[in-house]
N, C-alpha and C. Protein backbone atom coordinates (compact mmCIF):
# COMPACT_ATOMS: atom_id res chain seq x y z
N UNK A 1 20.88 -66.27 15.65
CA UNK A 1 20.67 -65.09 16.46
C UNK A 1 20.11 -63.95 15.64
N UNK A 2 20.52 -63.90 14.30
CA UNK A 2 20.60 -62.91 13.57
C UNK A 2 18.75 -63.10 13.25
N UNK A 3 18.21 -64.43 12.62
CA UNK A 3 17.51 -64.19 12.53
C UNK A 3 16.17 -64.26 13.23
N UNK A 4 16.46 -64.37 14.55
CA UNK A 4 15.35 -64.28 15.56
C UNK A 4 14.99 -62.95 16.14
N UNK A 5 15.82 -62.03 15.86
CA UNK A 5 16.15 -60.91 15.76
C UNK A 5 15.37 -60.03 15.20
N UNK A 6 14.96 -60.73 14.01
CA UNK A 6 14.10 -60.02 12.51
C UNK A 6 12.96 -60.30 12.83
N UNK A 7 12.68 -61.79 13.50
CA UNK A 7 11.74 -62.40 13.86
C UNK A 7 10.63 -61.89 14.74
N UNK A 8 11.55 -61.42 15.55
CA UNK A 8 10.95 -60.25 17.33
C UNK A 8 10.70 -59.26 16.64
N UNK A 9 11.71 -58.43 15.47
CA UNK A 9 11.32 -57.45 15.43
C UNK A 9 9.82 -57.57 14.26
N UNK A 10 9.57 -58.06 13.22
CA UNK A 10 8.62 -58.43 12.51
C UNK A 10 7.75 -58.93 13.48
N UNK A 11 7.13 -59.59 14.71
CA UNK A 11 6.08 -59.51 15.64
C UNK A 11 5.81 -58.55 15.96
N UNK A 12 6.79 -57.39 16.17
CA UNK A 12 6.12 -55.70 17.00
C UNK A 12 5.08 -55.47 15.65
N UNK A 13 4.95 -55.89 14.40
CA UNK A 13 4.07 -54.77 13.67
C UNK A 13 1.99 -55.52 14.03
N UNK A 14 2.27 -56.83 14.74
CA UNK A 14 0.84 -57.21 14.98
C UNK A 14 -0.56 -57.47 14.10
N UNK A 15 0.04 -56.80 12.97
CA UNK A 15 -1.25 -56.36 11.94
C UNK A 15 -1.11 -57.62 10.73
N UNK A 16 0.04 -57.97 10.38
CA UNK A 16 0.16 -58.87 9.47
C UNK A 16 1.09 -59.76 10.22
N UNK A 17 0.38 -61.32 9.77
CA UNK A 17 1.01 -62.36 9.96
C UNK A 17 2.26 -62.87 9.63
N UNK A 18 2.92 -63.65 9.72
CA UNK A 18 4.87 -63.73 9.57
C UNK A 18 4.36 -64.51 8.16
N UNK A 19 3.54 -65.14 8.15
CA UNK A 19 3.50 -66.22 6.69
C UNK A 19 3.68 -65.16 5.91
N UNK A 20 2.66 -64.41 5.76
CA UNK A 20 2.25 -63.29 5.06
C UNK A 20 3.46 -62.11 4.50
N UNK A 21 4.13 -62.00 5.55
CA UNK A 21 5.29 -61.29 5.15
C UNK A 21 6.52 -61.32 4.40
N UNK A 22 6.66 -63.07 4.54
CA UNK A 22 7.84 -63.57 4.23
C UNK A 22 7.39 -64.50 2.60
N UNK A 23 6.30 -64.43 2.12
CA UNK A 23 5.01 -64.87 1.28
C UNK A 23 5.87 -64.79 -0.09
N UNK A 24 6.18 -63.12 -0.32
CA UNK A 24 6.78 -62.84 -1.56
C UNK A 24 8.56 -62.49 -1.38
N UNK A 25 8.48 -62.64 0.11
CA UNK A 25 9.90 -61.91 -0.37
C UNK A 25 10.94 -62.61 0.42
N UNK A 26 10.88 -64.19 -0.37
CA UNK A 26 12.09 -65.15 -0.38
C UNK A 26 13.01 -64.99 -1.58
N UNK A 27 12.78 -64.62 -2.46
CA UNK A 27 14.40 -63.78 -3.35
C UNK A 27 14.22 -62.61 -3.27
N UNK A 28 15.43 -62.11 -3.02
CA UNK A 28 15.62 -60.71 -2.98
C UNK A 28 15.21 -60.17 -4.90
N UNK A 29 15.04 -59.03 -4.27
CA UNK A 29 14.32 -58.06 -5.83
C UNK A 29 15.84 -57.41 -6.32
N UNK A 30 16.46 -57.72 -7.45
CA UNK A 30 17.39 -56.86 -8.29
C UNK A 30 17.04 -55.73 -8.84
N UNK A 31 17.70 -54.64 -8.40
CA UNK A 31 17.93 -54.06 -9.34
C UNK A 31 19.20 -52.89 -9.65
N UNK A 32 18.96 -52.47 -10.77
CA UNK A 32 20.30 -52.33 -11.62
C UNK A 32 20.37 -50.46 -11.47
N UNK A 33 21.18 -50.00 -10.52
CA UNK A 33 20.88 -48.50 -10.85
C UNK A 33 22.35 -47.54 -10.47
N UNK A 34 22.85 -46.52 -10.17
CA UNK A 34 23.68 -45.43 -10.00
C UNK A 34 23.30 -44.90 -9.18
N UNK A 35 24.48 -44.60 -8.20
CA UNK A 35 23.98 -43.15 -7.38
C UNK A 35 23.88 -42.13 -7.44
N UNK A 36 23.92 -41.35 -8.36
CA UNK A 36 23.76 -40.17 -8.73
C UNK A 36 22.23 -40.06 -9.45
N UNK A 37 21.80 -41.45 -9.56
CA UNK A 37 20.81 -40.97 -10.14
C UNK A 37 19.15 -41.19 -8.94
N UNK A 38 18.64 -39.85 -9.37
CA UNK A 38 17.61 -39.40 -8.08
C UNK A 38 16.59 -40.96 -8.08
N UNK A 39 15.98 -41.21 -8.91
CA UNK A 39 15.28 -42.52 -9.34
C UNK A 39 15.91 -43.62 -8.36
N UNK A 40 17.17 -43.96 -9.06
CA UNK A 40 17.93 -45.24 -8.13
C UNK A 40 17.81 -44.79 -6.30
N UNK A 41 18.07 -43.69 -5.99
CA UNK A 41 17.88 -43.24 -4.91
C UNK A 41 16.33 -43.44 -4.19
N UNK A 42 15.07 -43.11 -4.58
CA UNK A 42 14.20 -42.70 -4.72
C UNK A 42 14.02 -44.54 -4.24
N UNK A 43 14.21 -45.28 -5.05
CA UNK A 43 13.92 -46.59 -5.07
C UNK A 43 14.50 -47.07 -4.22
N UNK A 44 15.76 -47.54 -4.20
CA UNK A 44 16.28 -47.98 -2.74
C UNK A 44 15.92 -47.62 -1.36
N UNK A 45 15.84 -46.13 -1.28
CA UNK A 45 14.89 -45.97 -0.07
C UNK A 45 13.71 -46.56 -0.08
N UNK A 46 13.05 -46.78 -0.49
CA UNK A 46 11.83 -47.31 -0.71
C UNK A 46 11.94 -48.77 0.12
N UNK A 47 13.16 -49.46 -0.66
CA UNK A 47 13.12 -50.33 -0.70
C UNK A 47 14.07 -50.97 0.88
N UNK A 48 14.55 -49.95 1.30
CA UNK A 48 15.49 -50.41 2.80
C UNK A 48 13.78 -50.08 3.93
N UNK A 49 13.30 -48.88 3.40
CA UNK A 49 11.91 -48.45 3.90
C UNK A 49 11.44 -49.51 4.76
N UNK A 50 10.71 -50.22 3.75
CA UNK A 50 9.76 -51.40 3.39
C UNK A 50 10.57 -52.81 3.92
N UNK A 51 11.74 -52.43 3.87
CA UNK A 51 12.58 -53.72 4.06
C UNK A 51 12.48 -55.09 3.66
N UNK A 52 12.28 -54.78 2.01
CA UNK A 52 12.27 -55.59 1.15
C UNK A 52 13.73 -56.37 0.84
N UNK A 53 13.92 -57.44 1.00
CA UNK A 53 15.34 -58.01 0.75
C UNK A 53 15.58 -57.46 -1.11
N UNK A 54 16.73 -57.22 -1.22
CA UNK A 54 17.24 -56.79 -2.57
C UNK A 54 18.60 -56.92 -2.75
N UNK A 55 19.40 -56.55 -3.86
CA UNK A 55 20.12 -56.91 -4.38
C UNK A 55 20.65 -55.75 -5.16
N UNK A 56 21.61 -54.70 -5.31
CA UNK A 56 21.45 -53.59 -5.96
C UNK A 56 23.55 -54.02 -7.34
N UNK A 57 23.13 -53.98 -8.38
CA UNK A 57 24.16 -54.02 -9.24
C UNK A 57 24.31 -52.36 -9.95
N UNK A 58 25.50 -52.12 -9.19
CA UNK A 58 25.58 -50.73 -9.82
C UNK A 58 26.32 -50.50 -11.38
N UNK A 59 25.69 -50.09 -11.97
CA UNK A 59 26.15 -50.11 -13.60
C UNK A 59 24.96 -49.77 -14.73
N UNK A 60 25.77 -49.93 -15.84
CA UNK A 60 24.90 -49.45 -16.89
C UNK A 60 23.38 -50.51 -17.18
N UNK A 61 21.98 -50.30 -16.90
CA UNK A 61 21.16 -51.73 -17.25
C UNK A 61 21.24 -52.32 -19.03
N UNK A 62 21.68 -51.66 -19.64
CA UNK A 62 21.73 -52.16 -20.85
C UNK A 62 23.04 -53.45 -21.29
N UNK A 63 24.09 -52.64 -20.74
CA UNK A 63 24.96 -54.11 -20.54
C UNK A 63 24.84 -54.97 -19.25
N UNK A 64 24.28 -54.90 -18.46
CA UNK A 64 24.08 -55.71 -17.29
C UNK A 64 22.97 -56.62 -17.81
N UNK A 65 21.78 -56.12 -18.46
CA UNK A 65 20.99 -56.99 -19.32
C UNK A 65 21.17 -57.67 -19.83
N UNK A 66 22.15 -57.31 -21.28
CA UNK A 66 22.51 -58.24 -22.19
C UNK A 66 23.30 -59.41 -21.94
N UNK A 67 24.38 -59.24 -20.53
CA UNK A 67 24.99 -60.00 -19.93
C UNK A 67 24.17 -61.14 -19.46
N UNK A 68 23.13 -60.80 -18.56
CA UNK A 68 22.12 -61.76 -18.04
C UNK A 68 21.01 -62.70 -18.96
N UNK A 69 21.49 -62.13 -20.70
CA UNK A 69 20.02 -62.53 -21.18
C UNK A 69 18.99 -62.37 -21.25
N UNK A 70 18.52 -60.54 -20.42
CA UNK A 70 17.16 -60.31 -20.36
C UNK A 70 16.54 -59.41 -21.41
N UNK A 71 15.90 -59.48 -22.15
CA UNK A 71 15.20 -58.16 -23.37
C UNK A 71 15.76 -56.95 -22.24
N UNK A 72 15.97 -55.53 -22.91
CA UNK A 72 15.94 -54.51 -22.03
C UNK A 72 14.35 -53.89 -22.17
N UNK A 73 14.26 -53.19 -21.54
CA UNK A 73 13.03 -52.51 -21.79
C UNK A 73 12.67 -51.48 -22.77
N UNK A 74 11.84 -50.73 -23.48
CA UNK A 74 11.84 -49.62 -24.42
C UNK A 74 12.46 -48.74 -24.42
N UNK A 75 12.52 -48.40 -23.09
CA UNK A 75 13.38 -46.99 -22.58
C UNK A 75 14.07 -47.55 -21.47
N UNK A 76 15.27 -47.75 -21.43
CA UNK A 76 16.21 -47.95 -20.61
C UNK A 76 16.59 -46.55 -19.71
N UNK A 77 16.13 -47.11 -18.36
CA UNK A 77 16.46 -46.06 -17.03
C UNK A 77 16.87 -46.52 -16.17
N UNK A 78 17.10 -45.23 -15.43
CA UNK A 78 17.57 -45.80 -13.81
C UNK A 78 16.53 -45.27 -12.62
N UNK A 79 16.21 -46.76 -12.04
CA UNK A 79 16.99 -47.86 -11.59
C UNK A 79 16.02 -48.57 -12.53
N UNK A 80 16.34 -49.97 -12.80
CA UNK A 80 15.95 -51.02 -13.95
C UNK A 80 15.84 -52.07 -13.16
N UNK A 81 14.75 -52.37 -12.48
CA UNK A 81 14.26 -53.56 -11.58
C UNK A 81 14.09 -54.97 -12.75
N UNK A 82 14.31 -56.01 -12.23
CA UNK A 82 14.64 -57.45 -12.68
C UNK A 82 13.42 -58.10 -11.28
N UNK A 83 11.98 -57.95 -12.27
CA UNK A 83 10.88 -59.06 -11.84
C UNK A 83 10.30 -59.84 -12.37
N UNK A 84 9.79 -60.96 -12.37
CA UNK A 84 9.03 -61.96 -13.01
C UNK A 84 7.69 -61.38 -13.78
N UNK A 85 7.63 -61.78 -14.57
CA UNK A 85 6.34 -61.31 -15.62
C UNK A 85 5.24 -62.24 -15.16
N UNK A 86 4.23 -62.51 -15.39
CA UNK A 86 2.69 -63.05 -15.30
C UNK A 86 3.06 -64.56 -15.51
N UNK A 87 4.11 -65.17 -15.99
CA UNK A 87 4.62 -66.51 -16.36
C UNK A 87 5.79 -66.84 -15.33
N UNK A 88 6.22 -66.20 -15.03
CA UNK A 88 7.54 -66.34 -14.14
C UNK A 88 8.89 -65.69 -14.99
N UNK A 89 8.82 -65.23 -16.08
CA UNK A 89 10.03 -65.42 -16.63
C UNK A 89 10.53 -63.44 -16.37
N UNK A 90 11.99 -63.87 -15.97
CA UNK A 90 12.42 -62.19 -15.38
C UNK A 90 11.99 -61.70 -16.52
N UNK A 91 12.20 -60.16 -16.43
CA UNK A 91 11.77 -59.25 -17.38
C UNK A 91 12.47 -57.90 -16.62
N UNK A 92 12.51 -56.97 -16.81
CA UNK A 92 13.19 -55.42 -17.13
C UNK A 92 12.27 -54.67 -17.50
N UNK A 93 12.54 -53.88 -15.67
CA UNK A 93 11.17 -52.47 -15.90
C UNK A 93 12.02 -51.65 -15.07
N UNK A 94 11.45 -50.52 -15.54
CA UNK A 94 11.62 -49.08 -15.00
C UNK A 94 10.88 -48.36 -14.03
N UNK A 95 9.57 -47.76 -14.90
CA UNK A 95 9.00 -46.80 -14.20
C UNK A 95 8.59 -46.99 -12.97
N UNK A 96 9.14 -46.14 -11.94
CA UNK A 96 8.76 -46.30 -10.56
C UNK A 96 7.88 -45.82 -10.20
N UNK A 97 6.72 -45.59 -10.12
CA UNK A 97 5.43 -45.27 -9.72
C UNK A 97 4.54 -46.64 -9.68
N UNK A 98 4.59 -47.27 -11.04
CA UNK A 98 4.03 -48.63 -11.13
C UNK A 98 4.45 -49.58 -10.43
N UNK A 99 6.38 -49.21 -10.42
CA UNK A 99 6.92 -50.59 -9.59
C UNK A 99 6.11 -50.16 -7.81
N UNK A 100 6.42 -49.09 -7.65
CA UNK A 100 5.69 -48.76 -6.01
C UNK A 100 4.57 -49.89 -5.84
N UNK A 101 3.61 -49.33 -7.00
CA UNK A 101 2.46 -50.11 -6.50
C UNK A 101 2.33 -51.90 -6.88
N UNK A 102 2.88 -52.42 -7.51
CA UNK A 102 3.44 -53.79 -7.71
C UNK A 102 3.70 -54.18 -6.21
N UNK A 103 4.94 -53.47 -5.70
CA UNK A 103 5.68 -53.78 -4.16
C UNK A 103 5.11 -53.69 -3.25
N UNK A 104 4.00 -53.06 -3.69
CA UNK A 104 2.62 -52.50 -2.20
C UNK A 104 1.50 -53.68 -2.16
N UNK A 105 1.62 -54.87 -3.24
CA UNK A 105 0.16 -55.79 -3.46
C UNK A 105 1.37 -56.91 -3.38
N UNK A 106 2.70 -57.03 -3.61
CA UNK A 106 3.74 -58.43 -3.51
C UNK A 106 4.10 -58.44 -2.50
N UNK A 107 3.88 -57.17 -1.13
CA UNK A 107 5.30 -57.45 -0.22
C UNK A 107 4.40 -56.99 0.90
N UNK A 108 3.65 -57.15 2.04
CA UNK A 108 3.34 -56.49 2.68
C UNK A 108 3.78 -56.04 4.23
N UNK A 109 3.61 -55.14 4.94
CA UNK A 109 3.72 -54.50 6.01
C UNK A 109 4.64 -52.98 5.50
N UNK A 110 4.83 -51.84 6.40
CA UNK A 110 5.69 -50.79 6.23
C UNK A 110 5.27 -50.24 4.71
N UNK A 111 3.57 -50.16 4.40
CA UNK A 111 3.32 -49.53 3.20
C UNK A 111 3.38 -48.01 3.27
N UNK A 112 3.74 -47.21 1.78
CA UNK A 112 4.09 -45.95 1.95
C UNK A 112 2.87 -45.19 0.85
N UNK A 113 1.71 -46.46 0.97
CA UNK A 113 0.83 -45.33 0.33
C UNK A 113 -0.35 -45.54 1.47
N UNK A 114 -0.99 -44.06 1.32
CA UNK A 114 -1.99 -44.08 2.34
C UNK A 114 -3.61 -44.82 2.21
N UNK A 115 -3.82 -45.47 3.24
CA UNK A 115 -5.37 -45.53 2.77
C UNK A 115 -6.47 -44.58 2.39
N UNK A 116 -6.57 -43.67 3.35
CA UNK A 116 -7.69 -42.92 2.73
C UNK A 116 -7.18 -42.39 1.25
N UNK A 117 -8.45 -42.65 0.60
CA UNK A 117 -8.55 -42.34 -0.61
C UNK A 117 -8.22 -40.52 -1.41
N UNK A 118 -8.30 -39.61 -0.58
CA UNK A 118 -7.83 -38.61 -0.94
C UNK A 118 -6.49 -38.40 -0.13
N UNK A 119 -6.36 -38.70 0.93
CA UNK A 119 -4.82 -38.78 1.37
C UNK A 119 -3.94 -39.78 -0.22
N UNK A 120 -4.34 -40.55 -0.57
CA UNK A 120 -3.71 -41.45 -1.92
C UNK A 120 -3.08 -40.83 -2.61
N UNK A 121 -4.80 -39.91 -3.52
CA UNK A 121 -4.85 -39.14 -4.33
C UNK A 121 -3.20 -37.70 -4.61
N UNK A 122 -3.39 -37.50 -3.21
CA UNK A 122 -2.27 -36.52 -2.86
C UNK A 122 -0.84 -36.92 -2.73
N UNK A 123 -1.05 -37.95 -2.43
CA UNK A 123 0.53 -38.94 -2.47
C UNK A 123 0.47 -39.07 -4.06
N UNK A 124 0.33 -39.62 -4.78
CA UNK A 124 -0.15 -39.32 -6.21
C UNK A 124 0.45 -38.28 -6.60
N UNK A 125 -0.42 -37.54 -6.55
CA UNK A 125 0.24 -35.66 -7.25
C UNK A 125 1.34 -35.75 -6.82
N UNK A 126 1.84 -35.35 -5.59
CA UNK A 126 2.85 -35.23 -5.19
C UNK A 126 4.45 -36.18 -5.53
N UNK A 127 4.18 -37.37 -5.55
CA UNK A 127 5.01 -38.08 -6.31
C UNK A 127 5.37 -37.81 -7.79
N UNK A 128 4.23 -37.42 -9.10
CA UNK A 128 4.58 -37.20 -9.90
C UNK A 128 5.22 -36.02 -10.07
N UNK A 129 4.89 -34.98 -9.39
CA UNK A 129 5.30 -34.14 -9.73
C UNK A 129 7.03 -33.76 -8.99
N UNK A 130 7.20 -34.76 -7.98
CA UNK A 130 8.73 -34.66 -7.93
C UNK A 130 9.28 -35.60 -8.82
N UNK A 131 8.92 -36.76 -9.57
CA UNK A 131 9.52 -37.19 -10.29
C UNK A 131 9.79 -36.61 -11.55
N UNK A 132 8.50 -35.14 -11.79
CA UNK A 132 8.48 -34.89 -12.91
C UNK A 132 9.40 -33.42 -13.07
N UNK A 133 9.47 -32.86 -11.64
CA UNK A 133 10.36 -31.89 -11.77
C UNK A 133 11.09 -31.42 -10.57
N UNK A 134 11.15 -32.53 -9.22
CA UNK A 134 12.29 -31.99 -8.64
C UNK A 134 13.78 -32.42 -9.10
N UNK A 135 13.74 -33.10 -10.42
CA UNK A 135 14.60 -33.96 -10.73
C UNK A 135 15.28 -32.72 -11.40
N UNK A 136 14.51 -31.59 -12.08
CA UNK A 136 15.15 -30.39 -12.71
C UNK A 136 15.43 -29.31 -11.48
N UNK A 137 15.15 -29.57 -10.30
CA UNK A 137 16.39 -28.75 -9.08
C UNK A 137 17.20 -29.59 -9.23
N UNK A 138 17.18 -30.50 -8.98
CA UNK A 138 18.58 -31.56 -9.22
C UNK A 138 19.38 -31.02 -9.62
N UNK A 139 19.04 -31.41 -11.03
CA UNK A 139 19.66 -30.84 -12.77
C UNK A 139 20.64 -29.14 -12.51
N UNK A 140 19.86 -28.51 -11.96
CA UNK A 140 20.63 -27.19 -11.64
C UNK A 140 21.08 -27.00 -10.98
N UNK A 141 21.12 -27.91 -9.54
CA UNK A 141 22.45 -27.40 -8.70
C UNK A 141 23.41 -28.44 -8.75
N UNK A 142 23.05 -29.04 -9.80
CA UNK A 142 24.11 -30.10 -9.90
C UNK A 142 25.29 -29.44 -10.97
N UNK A 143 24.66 -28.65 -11.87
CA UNK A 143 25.56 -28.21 -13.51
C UNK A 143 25.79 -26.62 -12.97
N UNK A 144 24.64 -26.04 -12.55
CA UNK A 144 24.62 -25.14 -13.13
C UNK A 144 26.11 -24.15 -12.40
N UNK A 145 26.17 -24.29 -11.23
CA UNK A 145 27.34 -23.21 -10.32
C UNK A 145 28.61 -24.06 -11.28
N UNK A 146 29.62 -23.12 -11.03
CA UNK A 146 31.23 -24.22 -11.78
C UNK A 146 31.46 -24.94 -10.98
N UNK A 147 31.76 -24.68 -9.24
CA UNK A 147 32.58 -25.12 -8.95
C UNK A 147 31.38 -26.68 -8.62
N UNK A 148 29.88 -26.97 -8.25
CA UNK A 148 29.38 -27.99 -8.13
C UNK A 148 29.27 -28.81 -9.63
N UNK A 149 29.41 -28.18 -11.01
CA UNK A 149 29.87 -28.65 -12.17
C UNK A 149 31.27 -29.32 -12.03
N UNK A 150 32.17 -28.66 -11.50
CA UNK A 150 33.44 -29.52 -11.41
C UNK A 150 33.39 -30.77 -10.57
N UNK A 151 32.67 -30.49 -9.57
CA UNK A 151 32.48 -31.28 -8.49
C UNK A 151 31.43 -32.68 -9.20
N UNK A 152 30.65 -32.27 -10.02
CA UNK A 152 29.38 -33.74 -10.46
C UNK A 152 30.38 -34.24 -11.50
N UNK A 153 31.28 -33.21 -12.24
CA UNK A 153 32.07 -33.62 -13.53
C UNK A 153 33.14 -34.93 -13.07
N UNK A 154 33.75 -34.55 -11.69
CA UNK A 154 34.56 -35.77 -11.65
C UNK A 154 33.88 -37.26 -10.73
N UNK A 155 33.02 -36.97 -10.06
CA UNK A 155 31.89 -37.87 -9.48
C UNK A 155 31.01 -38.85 -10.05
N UNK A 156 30.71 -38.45 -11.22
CA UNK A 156 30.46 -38.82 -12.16
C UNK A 156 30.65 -40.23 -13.01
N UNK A 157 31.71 -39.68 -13.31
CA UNK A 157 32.65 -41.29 -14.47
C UNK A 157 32.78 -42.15 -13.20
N UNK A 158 33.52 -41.54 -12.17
CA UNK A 158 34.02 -42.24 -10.67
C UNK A 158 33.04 -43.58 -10.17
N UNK A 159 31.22 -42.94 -10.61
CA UNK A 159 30.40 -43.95 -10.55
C UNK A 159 29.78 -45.03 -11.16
N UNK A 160 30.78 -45.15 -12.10
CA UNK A 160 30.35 -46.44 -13.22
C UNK A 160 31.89 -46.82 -13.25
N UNK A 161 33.37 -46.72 -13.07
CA UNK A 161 34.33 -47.23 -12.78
C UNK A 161 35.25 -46.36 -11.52
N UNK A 162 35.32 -47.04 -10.73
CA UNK A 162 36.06 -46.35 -9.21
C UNK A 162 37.51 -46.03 -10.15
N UNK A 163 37.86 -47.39 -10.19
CA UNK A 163 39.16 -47.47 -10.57
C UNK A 163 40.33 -46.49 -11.98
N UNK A 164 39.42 -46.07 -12.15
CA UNK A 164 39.64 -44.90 -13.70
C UNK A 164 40.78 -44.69 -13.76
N UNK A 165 41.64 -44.31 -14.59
CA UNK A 165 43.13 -43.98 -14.54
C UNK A 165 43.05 -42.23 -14.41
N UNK A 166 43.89 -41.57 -14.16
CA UNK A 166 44.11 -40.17 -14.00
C UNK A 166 43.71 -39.67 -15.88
N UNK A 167 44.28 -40.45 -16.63
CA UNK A 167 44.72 -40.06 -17.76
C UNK A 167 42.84 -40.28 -18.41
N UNK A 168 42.05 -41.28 -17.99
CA UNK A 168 40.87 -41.25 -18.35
C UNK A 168 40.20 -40.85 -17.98
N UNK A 169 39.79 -40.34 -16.77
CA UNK A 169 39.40 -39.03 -15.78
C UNK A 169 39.20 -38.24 -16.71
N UNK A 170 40.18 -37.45 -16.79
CA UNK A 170 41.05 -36.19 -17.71
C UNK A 170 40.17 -36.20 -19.03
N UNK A 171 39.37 -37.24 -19.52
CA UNK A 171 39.14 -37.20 -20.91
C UNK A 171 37.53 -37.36 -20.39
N UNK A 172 36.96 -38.14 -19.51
CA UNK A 172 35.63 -38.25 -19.37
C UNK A 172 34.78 -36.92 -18.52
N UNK A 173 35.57 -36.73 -17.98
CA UNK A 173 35.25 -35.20 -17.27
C UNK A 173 34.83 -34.24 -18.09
N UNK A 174 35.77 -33.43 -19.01
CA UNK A 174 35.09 -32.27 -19.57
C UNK A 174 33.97 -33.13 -20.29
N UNK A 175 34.08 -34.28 -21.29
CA UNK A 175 32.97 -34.89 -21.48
C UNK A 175 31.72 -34.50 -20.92
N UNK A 176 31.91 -35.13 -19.95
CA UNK A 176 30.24 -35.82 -19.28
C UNK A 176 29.92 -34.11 -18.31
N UNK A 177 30.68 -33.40 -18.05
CA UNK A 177 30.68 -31.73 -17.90
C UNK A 177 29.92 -30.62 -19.21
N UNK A 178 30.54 -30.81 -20.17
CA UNK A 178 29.87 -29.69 -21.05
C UNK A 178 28.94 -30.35 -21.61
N UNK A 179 28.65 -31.73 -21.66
CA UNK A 179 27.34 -32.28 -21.98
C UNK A 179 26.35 -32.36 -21.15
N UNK A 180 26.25 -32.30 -19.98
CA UNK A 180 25.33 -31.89 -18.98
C UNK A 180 25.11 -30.35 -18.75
N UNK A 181 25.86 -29.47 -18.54
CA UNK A 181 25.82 -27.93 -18.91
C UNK A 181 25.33 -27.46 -19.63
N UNK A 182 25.62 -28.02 -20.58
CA UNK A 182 24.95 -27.84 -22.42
C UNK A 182 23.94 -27.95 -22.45
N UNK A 183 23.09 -29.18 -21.58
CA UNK A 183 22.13 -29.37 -21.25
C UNK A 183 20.75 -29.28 -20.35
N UNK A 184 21.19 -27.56 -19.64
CA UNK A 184 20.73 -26.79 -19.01
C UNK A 184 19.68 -26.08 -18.97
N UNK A 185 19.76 -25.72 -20.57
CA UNK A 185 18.24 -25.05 -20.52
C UNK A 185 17.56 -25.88 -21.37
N UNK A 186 17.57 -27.18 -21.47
CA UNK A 186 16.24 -27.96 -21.77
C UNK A 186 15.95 -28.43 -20.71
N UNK A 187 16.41 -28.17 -19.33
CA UNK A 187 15.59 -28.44 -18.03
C UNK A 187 15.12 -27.27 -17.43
N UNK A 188 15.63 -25.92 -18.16
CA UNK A 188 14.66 -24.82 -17.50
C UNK A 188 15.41 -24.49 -16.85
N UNK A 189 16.54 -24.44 -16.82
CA UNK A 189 17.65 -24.01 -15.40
C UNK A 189 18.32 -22.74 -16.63
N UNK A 190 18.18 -21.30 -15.71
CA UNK A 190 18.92 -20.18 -16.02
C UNK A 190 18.97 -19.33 -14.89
C-alpha cells in the first residue's frame, strides 16, 4: 500500500520517467551530521526536498569514520556525506555546494537549481554567500545574548550524548559556552 502510494504520487510529476527516478536512488545516501549545525540542516532539507532516500547518523564524522573504515576527508565537517568515488569505493565529503550539484546529475526530479542560466548564476551568489555568512547571524544570536548562550550552552553537549549525567553537563557547559563566546569576534559579532 505504502508503496503504490509513492508510486501515484511520483506519476503526478509527468516530466521524468519512474525508471529514471528510482535509477540512482536504490541505497539510501548517508550522512553523518548534528543539529545544531546550519550545514547538516541546510542538507537534510535538501535532501527530504528532493526526496532522496537517506540515512542520517548523528555524531562526530571523525569517529563514525574510523569506525566504518572510511579515510576522513581533509577537513572534517558537518554534515559528512558517505558516496561512492569514480570506482565504487565509499569515500567522505563535505562541501555542500558540490554535493548539491552531484545530487542534481545522480537523482532526478524536485531540482532546486534553476535552469535559466542567470536565474543559476543568482542561486549561486546567493547560496555562497549564506553559507559564507549567514552562518555568522547564526554565530551571534546563538552566543552572543546570556540568556540564548545559556540556552546553546546546555543544548549543545545534549546533541552528541542525550543521556549525559547532571554531573557532566555541569563540566561540558561552561566548556563548550566560553569557548564559543570567546569566539565571537572572529565572526564579527559585537
Amino acid at each position: 500500500m505504502v508503496a503504490q502510494g509513492v508510486s501515484i504520487y511520483l506519476q503526478l510529476d509527468n516530466q521524468t520517467p519512474l525508471q529514471e527516478l528510482f535509477m540512482f536512488q536504490n541505497q539510501p545516501i548517508t550522512l553523518i551530521g548534528s543539529p545544531p549545525s546550519p550545514y547538516t540542516r541546510k542538507m537534510t532539507a535538501l535532501l527530504r526536498y528532493r526526496r532522496i532516500a537517506h540515512s542520517t547518523i548523528w555524531g562526530d564524522p571523525s569517529a563514525v569514520l574510523t569506525e566504518m573504515g572510511i579515510a576522513k576527508p581533509k577537513v572534517a565537517l558537518l554534515p559528512t556525506f558517505i558516496l561512492p568515488n569514480e570506482v565504487g569505493e565509499m569515500q567522505a565529503i563535505c562541501d555542500s555546494t558540490p554535493i548539491i550539484r552531484r545530487l542534481e546529475a545522480e537523482h532526478k526530479g524536485r531540482s532546486v537549481l534553476p535552469d535559466d542560466p542567470a536565474m543559476a548564476f543568482i542561486d549561486y551568489l546567493l547560496e555562497d554567500f549564506a553559507d559564507e555568512w549567514c552562518t555568522k547571524y547564526m554565530f551571534h544570536y546563538r552566543w552572543h545574548k546570556e540568556v540564548d548562550a545559556d540556552n546553546a550552552g546546555t543544548l549543545l553537549p545534549l546533541f552528541q550524548k542525550v543521556n549525559l549525567t547532571e554531573e557532566a553537563l555541569a563540566k561540558f557547559k561552561p566548556y563548550i559556552t566560553d569557548r564559543q563566546v570567546g569566539r565571537l569576534h572572529v565572526v564579527g559579532s559585537n
